[in-house]
Protein backbone atom coordinates (compact mmCIF):
# COMPACT_ATOMS: atom_id res chain seq x y z
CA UNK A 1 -152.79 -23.35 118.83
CA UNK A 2 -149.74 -22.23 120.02
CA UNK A 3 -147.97 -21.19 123.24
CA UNK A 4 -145.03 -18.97 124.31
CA UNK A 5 -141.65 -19.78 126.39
CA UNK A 6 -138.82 -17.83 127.26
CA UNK A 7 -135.88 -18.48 129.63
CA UNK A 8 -133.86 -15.46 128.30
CA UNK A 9 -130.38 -16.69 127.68
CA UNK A 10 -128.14 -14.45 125.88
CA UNK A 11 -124.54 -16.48 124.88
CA UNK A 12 -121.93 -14.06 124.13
CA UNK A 13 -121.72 -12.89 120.73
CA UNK A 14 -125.39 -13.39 119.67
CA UNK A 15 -128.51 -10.92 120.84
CA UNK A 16 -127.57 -8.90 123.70
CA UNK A 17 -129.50 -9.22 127.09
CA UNK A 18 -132.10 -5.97 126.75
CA UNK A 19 -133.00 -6.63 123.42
CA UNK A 20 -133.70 -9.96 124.33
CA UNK A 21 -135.95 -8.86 127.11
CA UNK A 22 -138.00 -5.88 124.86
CA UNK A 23 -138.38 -8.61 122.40
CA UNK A 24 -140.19 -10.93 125.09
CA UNK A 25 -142.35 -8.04 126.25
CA UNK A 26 -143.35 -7.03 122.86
CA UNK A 27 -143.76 -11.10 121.78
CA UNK A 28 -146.23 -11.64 124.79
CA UNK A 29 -148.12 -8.80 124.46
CA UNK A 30 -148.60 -9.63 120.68
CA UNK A 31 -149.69 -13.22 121.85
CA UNK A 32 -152.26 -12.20 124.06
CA UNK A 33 -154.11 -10.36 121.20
CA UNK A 34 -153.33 -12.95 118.59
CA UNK A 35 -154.62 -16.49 120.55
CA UNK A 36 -151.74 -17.22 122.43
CA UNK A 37 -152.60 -20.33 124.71
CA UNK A 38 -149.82 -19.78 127.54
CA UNK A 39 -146.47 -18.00 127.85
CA UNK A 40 -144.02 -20.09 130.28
CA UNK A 41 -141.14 -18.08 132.17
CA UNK A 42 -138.45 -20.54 133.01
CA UNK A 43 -135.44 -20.06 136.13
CA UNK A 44 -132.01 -20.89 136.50
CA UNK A 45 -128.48 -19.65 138.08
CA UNK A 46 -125.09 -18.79 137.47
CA UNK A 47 -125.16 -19.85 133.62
CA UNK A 48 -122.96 -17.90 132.03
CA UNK A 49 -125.70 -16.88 129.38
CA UNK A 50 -127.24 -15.36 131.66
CA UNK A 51 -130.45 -17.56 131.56
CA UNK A 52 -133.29 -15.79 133.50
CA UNK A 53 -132.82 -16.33 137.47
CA UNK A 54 -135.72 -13.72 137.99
CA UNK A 55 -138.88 -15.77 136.94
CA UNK A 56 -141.79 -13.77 139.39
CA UNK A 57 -139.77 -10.91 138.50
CA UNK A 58 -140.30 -11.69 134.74
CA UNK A 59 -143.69 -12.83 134.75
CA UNK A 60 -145.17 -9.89 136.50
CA UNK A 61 -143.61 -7.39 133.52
CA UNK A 62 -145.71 -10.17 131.41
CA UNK A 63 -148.85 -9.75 133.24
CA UNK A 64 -148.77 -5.54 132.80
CA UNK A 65 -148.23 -6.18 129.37
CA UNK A 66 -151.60 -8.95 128.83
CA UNK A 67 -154.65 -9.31 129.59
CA UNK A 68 -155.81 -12.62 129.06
CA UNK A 69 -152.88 -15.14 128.39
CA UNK A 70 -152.04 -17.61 131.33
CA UNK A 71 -148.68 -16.92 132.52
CA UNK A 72 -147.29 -19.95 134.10
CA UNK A 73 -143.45 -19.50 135.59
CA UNK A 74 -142.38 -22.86 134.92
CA UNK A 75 -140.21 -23.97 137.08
CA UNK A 76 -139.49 -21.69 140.28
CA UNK A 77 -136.52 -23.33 142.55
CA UNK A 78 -138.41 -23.15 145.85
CA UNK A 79 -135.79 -24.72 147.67
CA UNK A 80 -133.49 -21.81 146.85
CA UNK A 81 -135.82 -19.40 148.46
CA UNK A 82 -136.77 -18.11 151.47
CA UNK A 83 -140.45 -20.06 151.48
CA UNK A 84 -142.14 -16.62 153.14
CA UNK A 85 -141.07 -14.20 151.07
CA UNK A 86 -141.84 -16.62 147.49
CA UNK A 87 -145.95 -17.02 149.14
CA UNK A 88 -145.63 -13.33 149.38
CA UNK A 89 -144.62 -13.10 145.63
CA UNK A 90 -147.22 -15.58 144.76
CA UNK A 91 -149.68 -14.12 145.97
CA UNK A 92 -148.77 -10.65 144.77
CA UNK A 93 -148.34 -12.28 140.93
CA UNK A 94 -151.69 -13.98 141.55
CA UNK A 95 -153.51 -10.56 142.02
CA UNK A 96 -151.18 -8.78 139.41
CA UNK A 97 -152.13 -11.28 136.61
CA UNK A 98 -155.82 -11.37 137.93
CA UNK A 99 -155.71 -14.96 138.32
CA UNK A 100 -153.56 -15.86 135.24
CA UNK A 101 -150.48 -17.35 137.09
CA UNK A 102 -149.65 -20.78 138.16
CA UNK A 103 -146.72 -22.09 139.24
CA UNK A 104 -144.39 -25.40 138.90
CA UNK A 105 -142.05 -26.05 142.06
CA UNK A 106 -139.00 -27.48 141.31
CA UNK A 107 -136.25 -29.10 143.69
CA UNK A 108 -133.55 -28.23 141.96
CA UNK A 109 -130.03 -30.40 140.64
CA UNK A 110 -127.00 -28.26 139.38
CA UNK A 111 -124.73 -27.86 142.33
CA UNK A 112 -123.73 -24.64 141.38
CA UNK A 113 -127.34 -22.87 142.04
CA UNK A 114 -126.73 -23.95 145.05
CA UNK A 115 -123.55 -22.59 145.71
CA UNK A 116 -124.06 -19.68 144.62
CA UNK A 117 -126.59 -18.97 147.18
CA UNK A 118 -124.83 -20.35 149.47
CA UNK A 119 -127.12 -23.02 150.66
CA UNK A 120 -125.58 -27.05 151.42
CA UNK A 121 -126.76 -29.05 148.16
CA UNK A 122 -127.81 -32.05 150.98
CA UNK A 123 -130.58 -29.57 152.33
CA UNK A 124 -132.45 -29.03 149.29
CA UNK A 125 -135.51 -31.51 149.57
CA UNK A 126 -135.78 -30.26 153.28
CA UNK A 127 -135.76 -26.77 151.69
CA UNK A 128 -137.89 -27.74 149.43
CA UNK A 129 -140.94 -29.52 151.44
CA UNK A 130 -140.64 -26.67 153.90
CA UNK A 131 -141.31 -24.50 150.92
CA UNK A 132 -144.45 -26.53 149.48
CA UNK A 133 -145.81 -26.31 153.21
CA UNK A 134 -145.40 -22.49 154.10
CA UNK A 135 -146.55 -22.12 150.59
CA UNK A 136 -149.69 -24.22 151.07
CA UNK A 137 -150.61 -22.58 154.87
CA UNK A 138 -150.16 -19.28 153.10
CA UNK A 139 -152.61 -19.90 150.32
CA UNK A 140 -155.44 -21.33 152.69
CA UNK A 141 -155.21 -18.51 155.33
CA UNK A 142 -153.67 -20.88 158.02
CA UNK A 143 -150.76 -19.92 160.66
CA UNK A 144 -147.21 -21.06 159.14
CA UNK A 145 -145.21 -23.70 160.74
CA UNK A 146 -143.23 -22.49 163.58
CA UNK A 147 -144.19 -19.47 163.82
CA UNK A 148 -146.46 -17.01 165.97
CA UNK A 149 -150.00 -18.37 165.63
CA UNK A 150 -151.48 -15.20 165.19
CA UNK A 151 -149.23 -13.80 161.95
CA UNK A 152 -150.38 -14.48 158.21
CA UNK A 153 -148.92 -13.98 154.66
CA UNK A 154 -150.32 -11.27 153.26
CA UNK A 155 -151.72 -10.26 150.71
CA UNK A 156 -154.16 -12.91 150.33
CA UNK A 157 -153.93 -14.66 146.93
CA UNK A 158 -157.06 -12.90 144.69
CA UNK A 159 -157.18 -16.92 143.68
CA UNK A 160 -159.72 -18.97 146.29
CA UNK A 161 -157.27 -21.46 147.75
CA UNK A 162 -154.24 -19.95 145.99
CA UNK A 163 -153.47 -19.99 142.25
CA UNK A 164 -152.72 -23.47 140.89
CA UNK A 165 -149.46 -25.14 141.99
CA UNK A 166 -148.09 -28.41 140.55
CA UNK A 167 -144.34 -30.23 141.14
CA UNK A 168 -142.21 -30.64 138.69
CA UNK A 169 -139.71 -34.22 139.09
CA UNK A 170 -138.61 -37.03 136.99
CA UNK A 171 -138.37 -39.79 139.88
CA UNK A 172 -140.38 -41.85 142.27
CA UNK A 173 -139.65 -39.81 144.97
CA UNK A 174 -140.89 -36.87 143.41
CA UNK A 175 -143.90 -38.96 142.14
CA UNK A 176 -144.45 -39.95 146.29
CA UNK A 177 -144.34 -36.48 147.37
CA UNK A 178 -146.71 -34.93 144.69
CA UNK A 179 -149.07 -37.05 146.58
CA UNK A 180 -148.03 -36.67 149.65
CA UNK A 181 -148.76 -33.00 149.40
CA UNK A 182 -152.20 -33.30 147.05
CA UNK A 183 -150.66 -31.91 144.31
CA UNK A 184 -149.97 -32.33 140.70
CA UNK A 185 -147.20 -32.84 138.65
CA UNK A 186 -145.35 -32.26 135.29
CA UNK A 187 -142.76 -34.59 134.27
CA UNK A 188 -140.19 -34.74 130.98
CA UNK A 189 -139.70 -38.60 132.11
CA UNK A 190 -142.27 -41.39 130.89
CA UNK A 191 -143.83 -43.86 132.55
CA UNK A 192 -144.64 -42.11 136.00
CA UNK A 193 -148.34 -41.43 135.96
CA UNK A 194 -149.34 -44.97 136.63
CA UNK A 195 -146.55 -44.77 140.15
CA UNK A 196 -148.40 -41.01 140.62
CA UNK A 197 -152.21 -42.17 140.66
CA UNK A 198 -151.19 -45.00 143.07
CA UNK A 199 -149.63 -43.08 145.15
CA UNK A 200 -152.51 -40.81 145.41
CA UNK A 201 -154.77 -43.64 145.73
CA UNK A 202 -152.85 -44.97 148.43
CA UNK A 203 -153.19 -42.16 150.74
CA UNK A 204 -157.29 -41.80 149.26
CA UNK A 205 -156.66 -38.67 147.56
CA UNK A 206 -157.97 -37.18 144.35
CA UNK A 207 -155.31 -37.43 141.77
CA UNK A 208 -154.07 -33.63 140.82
CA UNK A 209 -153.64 -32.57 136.80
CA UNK A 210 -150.39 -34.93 135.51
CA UNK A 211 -148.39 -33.87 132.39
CA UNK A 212 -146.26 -36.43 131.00
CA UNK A 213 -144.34 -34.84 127.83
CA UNK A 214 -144.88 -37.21 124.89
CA UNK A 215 -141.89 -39.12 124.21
CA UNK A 216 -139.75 -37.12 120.98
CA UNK A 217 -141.91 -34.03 121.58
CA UNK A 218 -141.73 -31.23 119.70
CA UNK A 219 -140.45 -28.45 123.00
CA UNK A 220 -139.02 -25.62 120.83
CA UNK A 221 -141.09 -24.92 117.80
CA UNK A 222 -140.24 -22.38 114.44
CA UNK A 223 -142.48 -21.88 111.55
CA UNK A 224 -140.87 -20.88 108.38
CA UNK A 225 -141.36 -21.73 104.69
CA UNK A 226 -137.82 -22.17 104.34
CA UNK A 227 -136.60 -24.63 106.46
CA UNK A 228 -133.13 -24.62 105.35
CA UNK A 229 -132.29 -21.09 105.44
CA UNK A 230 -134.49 -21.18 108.84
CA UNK A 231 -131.97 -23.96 109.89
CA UNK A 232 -128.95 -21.96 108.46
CA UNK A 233 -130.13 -19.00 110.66
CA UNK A 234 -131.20 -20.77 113.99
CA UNK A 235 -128.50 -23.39 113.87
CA UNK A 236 -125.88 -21.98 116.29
CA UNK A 237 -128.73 -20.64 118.15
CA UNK A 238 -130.31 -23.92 118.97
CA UNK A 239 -127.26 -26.03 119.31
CA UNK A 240 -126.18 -23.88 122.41
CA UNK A 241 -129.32 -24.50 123.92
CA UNK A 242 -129.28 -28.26 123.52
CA UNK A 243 -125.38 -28.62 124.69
CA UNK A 244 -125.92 -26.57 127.78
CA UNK A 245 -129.14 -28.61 128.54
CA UNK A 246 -127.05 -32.03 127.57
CA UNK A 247 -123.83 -30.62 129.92
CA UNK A 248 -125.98 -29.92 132.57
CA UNK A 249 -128.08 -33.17 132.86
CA UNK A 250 -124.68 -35.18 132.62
CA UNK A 251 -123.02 -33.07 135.56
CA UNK A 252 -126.52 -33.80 137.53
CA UNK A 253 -126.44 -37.65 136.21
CA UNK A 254 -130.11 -37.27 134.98
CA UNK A 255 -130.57 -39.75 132.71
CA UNK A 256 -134.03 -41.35 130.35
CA UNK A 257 -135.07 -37.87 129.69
CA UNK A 258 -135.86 -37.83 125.87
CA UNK A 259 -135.62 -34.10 125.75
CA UNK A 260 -131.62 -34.40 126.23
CA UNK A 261 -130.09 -34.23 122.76
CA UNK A 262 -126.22 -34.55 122.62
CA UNK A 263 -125.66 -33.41 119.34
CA UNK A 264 -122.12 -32.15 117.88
CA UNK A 265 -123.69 -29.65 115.55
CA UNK A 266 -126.88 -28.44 114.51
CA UNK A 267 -127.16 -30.83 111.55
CA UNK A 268 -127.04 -33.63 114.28
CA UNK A 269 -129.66 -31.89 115.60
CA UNK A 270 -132.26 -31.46 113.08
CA UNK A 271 -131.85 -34.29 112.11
CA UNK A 272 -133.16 -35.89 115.63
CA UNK A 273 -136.08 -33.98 114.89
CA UNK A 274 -137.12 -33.25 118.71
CA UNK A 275 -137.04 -31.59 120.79
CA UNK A 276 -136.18 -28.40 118.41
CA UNK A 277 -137.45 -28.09 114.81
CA UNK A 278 -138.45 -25.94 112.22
CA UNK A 279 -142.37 -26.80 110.83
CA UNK A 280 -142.85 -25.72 106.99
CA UNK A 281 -146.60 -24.43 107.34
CA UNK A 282 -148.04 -27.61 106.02
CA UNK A 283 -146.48 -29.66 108.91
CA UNK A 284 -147.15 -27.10 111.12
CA UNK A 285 -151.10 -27.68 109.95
CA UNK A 286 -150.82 -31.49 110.74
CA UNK A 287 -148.59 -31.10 113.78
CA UNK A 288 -151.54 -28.93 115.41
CA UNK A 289 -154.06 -31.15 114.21
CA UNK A 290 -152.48 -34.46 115.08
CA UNK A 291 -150.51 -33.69 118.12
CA UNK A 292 -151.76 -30.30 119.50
CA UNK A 293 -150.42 -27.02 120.42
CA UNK A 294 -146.93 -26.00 119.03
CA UNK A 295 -144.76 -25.33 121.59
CA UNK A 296 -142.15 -21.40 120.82
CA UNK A 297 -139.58 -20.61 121.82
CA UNK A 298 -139.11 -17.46 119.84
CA UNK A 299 -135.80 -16.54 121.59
CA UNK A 300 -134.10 -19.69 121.77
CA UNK A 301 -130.24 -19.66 122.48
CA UNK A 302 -130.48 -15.54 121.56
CA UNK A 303 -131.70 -15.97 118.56
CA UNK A 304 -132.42 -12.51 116.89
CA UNK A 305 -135.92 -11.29 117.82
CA UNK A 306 -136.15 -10.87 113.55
CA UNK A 307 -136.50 -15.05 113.94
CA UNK A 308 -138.90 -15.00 116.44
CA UNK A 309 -141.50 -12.71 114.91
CA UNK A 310 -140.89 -14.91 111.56
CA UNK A 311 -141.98 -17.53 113.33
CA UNK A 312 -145.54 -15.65 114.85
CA UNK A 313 -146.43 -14.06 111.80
CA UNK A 314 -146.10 -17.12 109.92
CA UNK A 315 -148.52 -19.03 112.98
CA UNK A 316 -150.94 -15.99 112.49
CA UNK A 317 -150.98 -15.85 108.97
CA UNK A 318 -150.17 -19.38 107.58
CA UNK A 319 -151.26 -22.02 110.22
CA UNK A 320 -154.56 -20.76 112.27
CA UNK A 321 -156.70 -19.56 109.15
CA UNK A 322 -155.88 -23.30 107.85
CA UNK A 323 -156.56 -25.05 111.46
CA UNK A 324 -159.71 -22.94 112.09
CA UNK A 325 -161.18 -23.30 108.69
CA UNK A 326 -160.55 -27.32 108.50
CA UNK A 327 -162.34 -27.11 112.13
CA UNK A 328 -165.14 -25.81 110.64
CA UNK A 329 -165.26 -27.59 107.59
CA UNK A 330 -168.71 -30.14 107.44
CA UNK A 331 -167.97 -33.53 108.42
């Protein structure tokens, strides 16, 4: 009924970094014994709030701390990384998690990632294929382009065939190479699935799983029976999430995404209503039952970990007794 996501940011002047971090520990762990559907580890670079650049790093702390929750890192820049050593990681996550981890490939567009690592922003979808196809050889056991016939990636993945990768993209060209490469894909832009299954049924392939986020979804999710005070409290919180989101996507020139929210303050923001809000536990009932699965993000902006755990108790206590027992009410 609910799932977990944490990117770790921690602006100046709100929850410092390692309290941030325990808090994520603690929340996943607390998920996986109280139905948590999936806890998503996001990645990015050089943000100055220190937004989590560490994502396999991250997600295998999640998987000694769980037992049963998927942990899907969501998205890993593959063209910032050396495409051997991330199969190696991969793999190593895949056997950590026992099977729990998937993974969403990104390209990547700020600039400044790229910098920072030193790598020509013009070489990142070369960067990038080459890091879908070591990635793929690695997974089914073959040799790796270019390189010694006789040398593998190891370990093996304890997945058959590799845990489950999609891409992640919001144009035709990422829609064209998703197919090109078998895979799936997860999107935040409508209207691509149609271009995705042609694709796929142009080159006589199977289409992979395709997420489409529903236009004015719900992405970052609190439960409180005081929505005001909730918004009084999370406010500053949320609003630095959305303008560093909004800053970014205008230095990149992404545009039709309708998770970017330009808002001048966090009344502008709630009052948008997507993609952050605070459900009373009543809407939080219908938003489960009518839409699906609220989407957390517990830690938004460094909020206080005190917010957060508002928020789960409230799931836990207010929301799934309701959802469960209407489920099982007689038709």
């Amino acid at each position: 009924m609910y799932a977990l996501r944490f990117d770790m940011r921690a602006p100046a002047g709100f929850t410092p970094a390692p309290a941030l971090y325990r808090a994520a520990l603690e929340m996943a762990e607390w998920a996986d014994s109280h139905g948590g559907l999936a806890i998503t580890i996001c990645e990015h670079h050089a943000s100055p709030d220190g937004y989590l650049p560490a994502p396999l790093l991250m997600a295998a702390a999640v998987a000694a701390r769980t037992k049963r929750i998927p942990i899907r890192v969501g998205a890993v820049i593959a063209s910032l990384r050396q495409p051997v050593q991330l199969a190696e990681e991969m793999a190593v996550l895949d056997i950590l998690s026992e099977r729990r981890a998937s993974f969403v490939l990104a390209l990547g567009y700020r600039q400044v990632e790229f910098d920072l690592y030193g790598i020509p922003f013009a070489e990142r979808v070369r960067r990038f294929e080459a890091a879908i196809e070591t990635i793929q050889a690695a997974f089914r056991g073959d040799a790796l382009p270019g390189l010694d016939p006789s040398v593998r990636v190891t370990p093996a993945p304890e997945t058959p065939g590799g845990p489950l990768v999609t891409l992640g993209g919001s144009t035709p060209a990422a829609v064209r190479r998703a197919a090109r490469y078998g895979l799936g894909m997860i999107t935040e832009k409508p209207g691509l699935e149609d271009a995705y299954r042609a694709a796929c049924a142009e080159r006589g392939i199977e289409p992979g799983p395709f997420f489409e986020a529903p236009r004015h979804a719900v992405t970052v999710a609190f439960v409180d029976r005081d929505p005001d005070a909730a918004w009084e409290r999370l406010g500053p919180h949320l609003l630095h999430d959305a303008q560093t989101y909004a800053r970014w996507n205008a230095d990149a020139g992404k545009t039709g995404l309708d998770a970017i929210i330009a808002a001048d303050d966090a009344d502008g923001l709630r009052k948008a209503g997507h993609p952050y809000r605070v459900f009373t536990p009543d809407e939080a009932v219908e938003h489960i039952r009518t839409v699906g699965p609220l989407s957390l993000a517990p830690l938004c902006g460094g909020a206080p970990p005190e917010l957060g755990w508002s928020t789960l108790h409230a799931i836990v206590e207010d929301v799934v007794p309701r959802v469960r027992a209407e489920a099982t009410e007689p038709a």
